[in-house]
C-alpha atoms as a PDB file:
ATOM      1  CA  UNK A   1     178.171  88.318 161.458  1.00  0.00           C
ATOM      2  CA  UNK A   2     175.160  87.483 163.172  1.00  0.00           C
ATOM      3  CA  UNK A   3     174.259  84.609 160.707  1.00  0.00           C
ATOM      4  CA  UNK A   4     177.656  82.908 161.398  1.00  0.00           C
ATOM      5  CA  UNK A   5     176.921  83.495 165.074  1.00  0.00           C
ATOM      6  CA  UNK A   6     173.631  81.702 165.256  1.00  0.00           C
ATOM      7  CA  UNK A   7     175.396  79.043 163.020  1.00  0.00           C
ATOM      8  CA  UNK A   8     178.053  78.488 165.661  1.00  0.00           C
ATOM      9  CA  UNK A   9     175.748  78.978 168.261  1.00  0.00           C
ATOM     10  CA  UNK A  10     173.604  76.556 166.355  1.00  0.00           C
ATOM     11  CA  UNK A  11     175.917  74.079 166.335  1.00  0.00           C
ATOM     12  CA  UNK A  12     177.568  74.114 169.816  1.00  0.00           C
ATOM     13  CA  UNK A  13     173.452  73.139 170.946  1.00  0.00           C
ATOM     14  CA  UNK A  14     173.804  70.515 168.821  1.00  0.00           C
ATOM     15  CA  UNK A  15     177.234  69.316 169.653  1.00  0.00           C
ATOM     16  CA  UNK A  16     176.710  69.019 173.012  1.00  0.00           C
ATOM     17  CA  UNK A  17     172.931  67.741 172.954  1.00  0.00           C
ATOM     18  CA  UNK A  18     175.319  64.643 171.445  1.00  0.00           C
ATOM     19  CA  UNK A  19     173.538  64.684 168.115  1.00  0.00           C
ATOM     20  CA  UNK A  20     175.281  62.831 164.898  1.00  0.00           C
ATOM     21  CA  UNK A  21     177.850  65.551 163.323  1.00  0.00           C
ATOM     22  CA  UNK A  22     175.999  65.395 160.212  1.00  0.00           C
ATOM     23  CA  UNK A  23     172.925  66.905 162.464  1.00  0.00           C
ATOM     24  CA  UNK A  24     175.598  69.248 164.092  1.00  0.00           C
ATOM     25  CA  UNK A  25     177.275  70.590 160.419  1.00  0.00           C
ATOM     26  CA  UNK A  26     173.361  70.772 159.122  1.00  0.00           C
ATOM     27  CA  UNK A  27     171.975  72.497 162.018  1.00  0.00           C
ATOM     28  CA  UNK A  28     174.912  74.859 161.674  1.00  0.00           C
ATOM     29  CA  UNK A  29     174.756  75.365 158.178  1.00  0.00           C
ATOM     30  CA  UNK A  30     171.113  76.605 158.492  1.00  0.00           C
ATOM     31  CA  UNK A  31     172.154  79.186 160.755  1.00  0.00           C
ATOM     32  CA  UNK A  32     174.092  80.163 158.701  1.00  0.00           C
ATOM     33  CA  UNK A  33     171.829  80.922 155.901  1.00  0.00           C
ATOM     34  CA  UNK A  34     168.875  81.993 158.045  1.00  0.00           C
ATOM     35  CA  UNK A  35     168.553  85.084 157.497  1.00  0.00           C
ATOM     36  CA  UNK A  36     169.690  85.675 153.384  1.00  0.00           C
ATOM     37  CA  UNK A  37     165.896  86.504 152.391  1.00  0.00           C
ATOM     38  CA  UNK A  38     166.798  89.660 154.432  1.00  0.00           C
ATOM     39  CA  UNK A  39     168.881  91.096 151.810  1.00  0.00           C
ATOM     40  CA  UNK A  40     165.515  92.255 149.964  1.00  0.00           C
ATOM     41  CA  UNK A  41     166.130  95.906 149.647  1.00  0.00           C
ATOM     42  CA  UNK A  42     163.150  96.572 150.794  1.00  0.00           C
ATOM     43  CA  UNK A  43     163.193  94.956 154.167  1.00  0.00           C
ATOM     44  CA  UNK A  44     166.731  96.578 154.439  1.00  0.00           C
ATOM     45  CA  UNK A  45     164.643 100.228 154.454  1.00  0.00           C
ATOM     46  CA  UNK A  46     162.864  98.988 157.012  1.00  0.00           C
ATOM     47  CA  UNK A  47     165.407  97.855 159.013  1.00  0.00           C
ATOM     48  CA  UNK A  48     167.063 100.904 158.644  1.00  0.00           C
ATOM     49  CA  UNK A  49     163.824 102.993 159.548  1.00  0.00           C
ATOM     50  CA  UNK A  50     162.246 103.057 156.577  1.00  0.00           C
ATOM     51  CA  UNK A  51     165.104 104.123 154.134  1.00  0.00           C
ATOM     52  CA  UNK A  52     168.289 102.886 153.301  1.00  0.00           C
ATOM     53  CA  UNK A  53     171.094 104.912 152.728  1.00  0.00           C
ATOM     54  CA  UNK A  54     173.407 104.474 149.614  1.00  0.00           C
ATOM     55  CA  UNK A  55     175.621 101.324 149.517  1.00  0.00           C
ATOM     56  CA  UNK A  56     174.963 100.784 152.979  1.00  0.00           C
ATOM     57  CA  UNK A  57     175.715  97.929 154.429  1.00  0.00           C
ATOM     58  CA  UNK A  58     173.266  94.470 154.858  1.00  0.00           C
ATOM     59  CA  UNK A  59     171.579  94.924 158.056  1.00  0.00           C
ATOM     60  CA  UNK A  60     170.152  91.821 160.157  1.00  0.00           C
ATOM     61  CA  UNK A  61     169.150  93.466 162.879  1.00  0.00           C
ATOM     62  CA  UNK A  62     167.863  96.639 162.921  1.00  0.00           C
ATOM     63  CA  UNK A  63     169.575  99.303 165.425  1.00  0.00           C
ATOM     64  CA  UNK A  64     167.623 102.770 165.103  1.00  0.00           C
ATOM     65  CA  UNK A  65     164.119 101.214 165.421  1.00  0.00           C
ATOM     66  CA  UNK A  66     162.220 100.343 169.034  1.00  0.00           C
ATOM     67  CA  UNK A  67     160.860  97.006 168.548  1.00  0.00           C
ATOM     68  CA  UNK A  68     158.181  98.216 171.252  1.00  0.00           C
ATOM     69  CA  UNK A  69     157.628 101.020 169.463  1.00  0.00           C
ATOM     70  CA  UNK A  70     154.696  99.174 167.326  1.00  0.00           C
ATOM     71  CA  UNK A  71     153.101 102.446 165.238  1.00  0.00           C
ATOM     72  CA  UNK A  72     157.111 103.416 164.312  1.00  0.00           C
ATOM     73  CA  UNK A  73     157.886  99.740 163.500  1.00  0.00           C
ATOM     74  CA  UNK A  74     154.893  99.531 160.976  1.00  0.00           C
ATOM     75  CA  UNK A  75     155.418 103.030 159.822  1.00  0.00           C
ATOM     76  CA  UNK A  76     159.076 102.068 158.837  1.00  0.00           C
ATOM     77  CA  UNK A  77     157.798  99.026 157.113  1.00  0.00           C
ATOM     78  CA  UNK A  78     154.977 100.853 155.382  1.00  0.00           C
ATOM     79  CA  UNK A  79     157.626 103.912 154.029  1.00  0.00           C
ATOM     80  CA  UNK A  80     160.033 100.875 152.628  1.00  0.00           C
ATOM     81  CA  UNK A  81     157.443  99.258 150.982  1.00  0.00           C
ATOM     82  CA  UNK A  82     158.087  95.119 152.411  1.00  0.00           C
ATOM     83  CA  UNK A  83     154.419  94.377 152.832  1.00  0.00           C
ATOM     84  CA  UNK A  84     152.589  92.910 155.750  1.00  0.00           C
ATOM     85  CA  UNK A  85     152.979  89.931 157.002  1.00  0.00           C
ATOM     86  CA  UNK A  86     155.830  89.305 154.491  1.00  0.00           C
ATOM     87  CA  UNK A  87     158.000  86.825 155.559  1.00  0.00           C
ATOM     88  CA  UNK A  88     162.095  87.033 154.729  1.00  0.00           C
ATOM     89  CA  UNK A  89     162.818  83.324 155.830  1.00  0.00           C
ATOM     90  CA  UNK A  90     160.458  82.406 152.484  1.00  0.00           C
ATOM     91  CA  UNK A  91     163.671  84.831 150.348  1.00  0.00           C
ATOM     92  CA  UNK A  92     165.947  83.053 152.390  1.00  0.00           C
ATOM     93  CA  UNK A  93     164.879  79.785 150.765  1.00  0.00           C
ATOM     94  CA  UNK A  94     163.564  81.325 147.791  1.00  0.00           C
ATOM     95  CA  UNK A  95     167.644  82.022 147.516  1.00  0.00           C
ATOM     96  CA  UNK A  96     168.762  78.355 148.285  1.00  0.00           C
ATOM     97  CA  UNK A  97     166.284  77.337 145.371  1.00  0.00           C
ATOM     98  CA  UNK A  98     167.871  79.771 143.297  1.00  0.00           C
ATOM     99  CA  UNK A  99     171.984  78.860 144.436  1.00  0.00           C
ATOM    100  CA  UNK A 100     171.728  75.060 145.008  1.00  0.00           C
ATOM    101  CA  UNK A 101     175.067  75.618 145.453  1.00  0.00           C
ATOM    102  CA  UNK A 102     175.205  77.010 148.988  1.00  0.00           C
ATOM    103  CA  UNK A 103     173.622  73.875 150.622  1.00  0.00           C
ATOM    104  CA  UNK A 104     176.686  71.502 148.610  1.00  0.00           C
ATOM    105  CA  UNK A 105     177.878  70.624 152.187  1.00  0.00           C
ATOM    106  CA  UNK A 106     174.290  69.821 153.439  1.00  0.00           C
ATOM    107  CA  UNK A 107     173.831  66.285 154.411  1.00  0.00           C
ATOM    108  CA  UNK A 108     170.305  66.679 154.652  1.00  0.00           C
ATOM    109  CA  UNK A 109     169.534  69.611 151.685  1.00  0.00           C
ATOM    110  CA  UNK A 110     165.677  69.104 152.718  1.00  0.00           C
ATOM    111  CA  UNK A 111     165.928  69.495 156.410  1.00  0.00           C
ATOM    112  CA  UNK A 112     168.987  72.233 155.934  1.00  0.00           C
ATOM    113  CA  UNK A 113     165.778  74.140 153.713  1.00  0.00           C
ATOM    114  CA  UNK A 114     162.719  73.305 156.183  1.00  0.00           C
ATOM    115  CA  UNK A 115     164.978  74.548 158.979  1.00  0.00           C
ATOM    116  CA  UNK A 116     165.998  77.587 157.474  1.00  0.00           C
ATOM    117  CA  UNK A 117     162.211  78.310 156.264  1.00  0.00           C
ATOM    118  CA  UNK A 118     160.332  77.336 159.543  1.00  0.00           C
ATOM    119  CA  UNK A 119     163.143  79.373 161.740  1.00  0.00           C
ATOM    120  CA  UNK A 120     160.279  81.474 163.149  1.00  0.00           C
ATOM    121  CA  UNK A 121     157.893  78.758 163.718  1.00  0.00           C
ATOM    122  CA  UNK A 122     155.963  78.656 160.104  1.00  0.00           C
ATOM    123  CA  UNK A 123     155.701  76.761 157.240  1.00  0.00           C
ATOM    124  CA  UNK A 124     154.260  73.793 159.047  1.00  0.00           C
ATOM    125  CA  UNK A 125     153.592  72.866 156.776  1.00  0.00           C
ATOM    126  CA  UNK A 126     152.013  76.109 155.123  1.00  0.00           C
ATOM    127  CA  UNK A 127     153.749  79.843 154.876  1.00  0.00           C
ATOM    128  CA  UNK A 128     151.007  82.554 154.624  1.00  0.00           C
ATOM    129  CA  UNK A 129     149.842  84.069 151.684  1.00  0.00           C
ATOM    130  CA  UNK A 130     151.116  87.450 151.359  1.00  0.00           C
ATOM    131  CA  UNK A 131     149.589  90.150 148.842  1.00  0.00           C
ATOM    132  CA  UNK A 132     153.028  91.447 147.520  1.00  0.00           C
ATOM    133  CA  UNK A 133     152.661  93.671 144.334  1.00  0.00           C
ATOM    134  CA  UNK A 134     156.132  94.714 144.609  1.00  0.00           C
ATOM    135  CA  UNK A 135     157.709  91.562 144.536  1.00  0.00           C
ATOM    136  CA  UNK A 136     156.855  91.532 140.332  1.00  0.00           C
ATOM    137  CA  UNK A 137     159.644  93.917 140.094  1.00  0.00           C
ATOM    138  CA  UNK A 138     162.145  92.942 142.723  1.00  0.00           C
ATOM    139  CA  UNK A 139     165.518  92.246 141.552  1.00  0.00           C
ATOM    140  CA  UNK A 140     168.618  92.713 144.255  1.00  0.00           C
ATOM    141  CA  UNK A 141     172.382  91.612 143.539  1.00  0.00           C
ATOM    142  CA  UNK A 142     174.007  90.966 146.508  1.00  0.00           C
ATOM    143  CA  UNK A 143     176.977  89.718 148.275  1.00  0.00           C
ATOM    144  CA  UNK A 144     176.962  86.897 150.949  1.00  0.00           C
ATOM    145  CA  UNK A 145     179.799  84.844 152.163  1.00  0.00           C
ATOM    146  CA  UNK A 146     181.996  86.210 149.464  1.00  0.00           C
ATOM    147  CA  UNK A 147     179.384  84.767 146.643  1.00  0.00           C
ATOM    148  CA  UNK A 148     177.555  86.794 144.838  1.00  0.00           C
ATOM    149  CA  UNK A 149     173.474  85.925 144.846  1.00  0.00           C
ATOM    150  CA  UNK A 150     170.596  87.684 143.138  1.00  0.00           C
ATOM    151  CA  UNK A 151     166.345  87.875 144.543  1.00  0.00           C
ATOM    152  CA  UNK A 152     164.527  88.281 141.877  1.00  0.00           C
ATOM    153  CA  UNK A 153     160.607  88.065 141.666  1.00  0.00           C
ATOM    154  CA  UNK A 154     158.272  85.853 144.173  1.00  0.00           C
ATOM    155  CA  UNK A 155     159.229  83.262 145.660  1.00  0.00           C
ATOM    156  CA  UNK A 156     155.947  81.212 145.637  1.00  0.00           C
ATOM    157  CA  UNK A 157     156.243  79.033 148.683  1.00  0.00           C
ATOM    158  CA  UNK A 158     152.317  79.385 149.517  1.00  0.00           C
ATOM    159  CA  UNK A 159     151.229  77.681 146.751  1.00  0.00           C
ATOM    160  CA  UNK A 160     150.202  74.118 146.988  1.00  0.00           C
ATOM    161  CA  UNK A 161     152.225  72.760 143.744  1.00  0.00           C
ATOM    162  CA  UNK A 162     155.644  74.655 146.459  1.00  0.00           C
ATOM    163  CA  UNK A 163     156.269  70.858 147.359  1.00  0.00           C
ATOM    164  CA  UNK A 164     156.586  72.959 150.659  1.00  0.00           C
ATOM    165  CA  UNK A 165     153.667  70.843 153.071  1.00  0.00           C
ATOM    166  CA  UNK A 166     155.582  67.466 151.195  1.00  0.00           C
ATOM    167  CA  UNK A 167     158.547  68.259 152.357  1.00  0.00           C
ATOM    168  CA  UNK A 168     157.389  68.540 156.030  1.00  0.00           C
ATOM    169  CA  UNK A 169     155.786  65.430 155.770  1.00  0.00           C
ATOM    170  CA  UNK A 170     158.610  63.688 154.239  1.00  0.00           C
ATOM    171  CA  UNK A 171     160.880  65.028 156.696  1.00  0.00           C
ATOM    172  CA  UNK A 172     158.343  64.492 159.915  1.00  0.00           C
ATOM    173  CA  UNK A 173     158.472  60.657 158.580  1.00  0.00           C
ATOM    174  CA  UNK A 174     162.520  60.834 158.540  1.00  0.00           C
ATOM    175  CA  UNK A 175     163.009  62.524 161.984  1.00  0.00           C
ATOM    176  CA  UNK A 176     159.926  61.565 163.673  1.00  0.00           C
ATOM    177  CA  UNK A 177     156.878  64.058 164.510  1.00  0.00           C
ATOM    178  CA  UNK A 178     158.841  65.042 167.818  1.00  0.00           C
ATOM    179  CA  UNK A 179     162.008  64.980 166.397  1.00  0.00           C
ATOM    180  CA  UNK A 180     161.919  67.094 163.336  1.00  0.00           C
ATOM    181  CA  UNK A 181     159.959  69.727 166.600  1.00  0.00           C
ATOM    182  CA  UNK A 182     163.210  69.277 167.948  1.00  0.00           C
ATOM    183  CA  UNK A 183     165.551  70.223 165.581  1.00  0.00           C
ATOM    184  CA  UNK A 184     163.757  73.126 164.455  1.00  0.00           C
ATOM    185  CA  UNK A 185     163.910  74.366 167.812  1.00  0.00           C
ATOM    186  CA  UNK A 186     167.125  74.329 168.415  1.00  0.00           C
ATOM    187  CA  UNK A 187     167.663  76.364 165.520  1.00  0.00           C
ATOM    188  CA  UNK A 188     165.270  79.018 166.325  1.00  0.00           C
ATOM    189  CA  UNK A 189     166.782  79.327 170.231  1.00  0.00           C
ATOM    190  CA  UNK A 190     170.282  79.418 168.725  1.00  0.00           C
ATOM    191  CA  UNK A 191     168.641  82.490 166.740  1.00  0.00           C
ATOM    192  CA  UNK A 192     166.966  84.012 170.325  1.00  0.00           C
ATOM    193  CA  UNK A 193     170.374  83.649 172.358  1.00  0.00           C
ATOM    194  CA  UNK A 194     172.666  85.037 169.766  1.00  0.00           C
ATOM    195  CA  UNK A 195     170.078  88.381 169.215  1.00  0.00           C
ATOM    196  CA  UNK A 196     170.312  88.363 172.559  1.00  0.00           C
ATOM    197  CA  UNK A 197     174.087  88.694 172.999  1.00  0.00           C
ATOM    198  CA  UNK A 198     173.981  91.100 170.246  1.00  0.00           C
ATOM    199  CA  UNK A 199     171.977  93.447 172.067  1.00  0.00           C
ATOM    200  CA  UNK A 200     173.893  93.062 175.383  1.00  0.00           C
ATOM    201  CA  UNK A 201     177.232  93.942 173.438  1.00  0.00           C
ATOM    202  CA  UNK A 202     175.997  97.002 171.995  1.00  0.00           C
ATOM    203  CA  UNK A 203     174.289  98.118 175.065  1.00  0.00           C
ATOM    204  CA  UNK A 204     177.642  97.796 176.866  1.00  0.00           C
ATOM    205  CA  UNK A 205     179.171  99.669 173.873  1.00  0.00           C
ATOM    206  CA  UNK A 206     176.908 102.319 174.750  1.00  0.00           C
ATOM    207  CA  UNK A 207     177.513 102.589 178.219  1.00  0.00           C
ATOM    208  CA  UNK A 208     181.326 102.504 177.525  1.00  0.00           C
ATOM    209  CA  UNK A 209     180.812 105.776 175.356  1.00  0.00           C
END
């Protein structure tokens, strides 16, 4: 739900910015998509405080934990075993690499994958380098969007020979320095105002009860 929210919210920016529609249906799709990487079991511990219980279901936003609450934040992390400074918008694309099949109504398949990756303001054009032991033996079926995708391994995107800083130049010389800014921005505040309304509805919820 909230991925299909920041893509709507994604594209209604868009829409009414008056970009082309094949900017608009991009721009939407990457919302969309966003947020897959965060199906690693491992950052669904942490999002759940630190473990997850039984078939429960894929979390994007975590609703137990106090984001201020730094020390409880990292001790989740640290009990679910998602290392520091990992990064789930590098799984996200790490899973379009893997399904080429869920960007077939991209226009743009690069931009669609730099937008999706870069949602939180990195890989320009490098994503950090992580030390991830566990991601040797990570291997996760799930469903999303009623297909059914599988994380396996690393997903590699620090390395040079990623064709990851290419890509951003490629697509800086397609959109324009400012431009490609642009785009990826409106992405990321289509991500801020939908968390946003998220947290608004379930703090009314709350005061309902």
């Amino acid at each position: 739900a909230h991925c299909r929210g920041v893509g709507d919210q994604a594209s209604r920016f868009a829409e009414t910015l008056g970009l082309p529609p094949a900017l608009v249906d991009d721009l939407g799709l990457a919302g969309d998509l966003h947020d897959a990487g965060k199906a690693d079991p491992r950052f669904q511990a942490w999002l759940y405080g630190g473990t997850a219980p039984p078939a429960a279901p894929l979390l994007a936003k975590s609703g137990s934990l106090d984001r201020l609450d730094r020390q409880a934040v990292a001790s989740a992390r640290d009990l679910a075993g998602y290392p520091r400074g990992g990064r789930h918008e590098c799984a996200s694309v790490q899973l379009l690499r893997a399904y080429p099949g869920l960007l077939a109504t991209a226009h743009d398949p690069e931009l669609v994958e730099h937008l999706v990756g870069s949602h939180h303001g990195r890989g320009r054009p490098f994503l950090p380098v992580i030390d991830d032991p566990g991601a040797a033996t990570l291997d996760a079926s799930f469903e999303l969007f009623d297909r059914r995708l599988r994380l396996r391994g690393p997903h590699g995107l620090e390395r040079l020979d990623s064709d990851w800083p290419e890509r951003f130049a490629r697509l800086q010389r397609r959109y324009g320095w400012w431009g490609l800014a642009w785009l990826e921005a409106l992405l990321r505040l289509a991500d801020h105002r939908r968390s946003e309304d998220e947290r608004r509805m379930r703090q009314e919820e709350t005061d309902h009860e």
